[in-house]
N, C-alpha and C. Protein backbone atom coordinates (compact mmCIF):
# COMPACT_ATOMS: atom_id res chain seq x y z
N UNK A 1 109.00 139.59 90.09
CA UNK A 1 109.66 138.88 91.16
C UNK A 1 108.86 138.95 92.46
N UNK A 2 108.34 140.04 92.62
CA UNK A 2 107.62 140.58 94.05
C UNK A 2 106.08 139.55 93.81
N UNK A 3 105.49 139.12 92.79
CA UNK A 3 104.44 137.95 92.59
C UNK A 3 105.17 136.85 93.07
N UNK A 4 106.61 136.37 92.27
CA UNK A 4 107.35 135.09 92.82
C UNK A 4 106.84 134.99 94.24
N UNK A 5 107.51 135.97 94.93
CA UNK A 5 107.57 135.58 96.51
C UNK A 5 106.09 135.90 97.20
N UNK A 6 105.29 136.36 96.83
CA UNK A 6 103.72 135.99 96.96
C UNK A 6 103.74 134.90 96.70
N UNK A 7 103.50 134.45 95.74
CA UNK A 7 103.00 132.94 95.54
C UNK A 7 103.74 131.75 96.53
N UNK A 8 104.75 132.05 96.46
CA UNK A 8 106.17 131.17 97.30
C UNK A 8 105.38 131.12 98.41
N UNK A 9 104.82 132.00 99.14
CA UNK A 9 104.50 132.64 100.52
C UNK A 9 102.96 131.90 100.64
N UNK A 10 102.22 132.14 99.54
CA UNK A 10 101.12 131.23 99.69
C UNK A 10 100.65 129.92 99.87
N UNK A 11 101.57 129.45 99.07
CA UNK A 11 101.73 127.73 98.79
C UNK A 11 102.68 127.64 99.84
N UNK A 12 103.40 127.81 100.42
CA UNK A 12 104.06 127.73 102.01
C UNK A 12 103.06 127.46 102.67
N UNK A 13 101.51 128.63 103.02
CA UNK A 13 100.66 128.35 103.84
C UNK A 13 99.71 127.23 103.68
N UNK A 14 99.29 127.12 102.40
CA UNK A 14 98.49 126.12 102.09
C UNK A 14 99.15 124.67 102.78
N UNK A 15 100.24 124.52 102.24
CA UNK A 15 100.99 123.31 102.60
C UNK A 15 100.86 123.01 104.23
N UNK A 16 101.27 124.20 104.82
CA UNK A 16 101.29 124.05 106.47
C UNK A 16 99.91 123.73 107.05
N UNK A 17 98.87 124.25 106.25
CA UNK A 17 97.66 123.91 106.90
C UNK A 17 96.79 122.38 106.47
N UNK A 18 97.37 122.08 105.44
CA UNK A 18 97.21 120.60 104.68
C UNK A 18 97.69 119.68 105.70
N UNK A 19 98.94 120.14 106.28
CA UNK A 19 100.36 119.17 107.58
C UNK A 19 99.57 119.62 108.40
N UNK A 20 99.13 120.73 109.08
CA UNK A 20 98.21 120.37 110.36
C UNK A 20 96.89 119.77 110.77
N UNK A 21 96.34 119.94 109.44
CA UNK A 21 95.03 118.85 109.26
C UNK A 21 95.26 117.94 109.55
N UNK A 22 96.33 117.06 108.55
CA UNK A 22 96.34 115.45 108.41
C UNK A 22 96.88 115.13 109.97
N UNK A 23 97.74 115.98 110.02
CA UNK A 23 98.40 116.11 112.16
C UNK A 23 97.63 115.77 112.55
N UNK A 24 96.63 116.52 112.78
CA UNK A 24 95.40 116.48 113.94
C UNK A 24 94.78 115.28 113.49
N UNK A 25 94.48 115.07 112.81
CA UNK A 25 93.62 113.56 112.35
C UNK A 25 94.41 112.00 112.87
N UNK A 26 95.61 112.27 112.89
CA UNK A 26 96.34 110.83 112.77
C UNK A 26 96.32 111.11 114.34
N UNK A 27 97.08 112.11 114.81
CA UNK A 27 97.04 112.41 116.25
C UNK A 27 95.84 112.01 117.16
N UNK A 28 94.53 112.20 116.49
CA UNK A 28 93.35 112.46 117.24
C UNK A 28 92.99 111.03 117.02
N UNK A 29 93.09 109.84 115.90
CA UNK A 29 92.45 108.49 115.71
C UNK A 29 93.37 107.87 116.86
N UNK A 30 94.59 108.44 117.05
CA UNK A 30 95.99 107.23 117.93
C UNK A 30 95.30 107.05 118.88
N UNK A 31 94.92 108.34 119.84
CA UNK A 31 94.67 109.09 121.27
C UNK A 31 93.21 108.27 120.87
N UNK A 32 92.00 108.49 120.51
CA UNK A 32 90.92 108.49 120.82
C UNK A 32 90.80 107.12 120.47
N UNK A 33 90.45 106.37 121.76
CA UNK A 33 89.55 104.75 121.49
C UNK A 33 88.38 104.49 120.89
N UNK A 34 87.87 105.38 120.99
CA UNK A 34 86.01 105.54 120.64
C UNK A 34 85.81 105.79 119.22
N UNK A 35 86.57 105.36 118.42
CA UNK A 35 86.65 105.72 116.73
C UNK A 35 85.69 104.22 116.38
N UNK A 36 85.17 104.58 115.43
CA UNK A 36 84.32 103.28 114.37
C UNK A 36 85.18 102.56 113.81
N UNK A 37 85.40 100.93 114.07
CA UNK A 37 86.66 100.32 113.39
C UNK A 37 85.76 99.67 112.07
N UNK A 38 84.72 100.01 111.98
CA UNK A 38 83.99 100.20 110.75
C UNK A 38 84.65 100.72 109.39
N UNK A 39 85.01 101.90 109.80
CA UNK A 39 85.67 102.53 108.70
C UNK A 39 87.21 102.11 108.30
N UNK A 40 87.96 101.25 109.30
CA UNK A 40 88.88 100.76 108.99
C UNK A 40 88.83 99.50 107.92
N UNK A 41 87.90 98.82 107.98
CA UNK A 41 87.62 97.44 106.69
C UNK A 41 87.27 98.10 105.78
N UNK A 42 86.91 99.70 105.20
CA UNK A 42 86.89 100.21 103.55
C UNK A 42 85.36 99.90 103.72
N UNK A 43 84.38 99.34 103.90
CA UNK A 43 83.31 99.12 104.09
C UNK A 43 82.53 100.34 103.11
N UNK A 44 82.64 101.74 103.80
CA UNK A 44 82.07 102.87 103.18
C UNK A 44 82.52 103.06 101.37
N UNK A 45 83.76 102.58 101.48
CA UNK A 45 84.34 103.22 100.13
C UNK A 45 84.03 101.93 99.02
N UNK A 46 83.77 100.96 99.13
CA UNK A 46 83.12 99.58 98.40
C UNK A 46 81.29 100.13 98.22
N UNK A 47 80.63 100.91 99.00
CA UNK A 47 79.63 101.38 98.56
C UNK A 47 79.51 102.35 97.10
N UNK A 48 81.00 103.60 97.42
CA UNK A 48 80.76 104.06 96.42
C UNK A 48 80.83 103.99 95.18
């Protein structure tokens, strides 16, 4: 049981730091004008 709530406890953190990544990213493209609207037409991902 005492592993249960380790693991519980881990994947809690993982998750929170996955939600503050993607946070900061969506947060940081809204705010910042100076982004490449390059990467918005898929352009890069039709290369691969």
């Amino acid at each position: 049981m005492e592993y249960l709530i380790f693991f519980h406890d881990h994947i809690i953190i993982v998750i929170i730091i996955i939600i503050v990544m993607v946070g900061y990213v969506l947060v940081n493209s809204c705010i910042n004008k100076f982004y490449n609207l390059n990467i918005f037409h898929g352009q890069e991902l039709e290369r691969i």
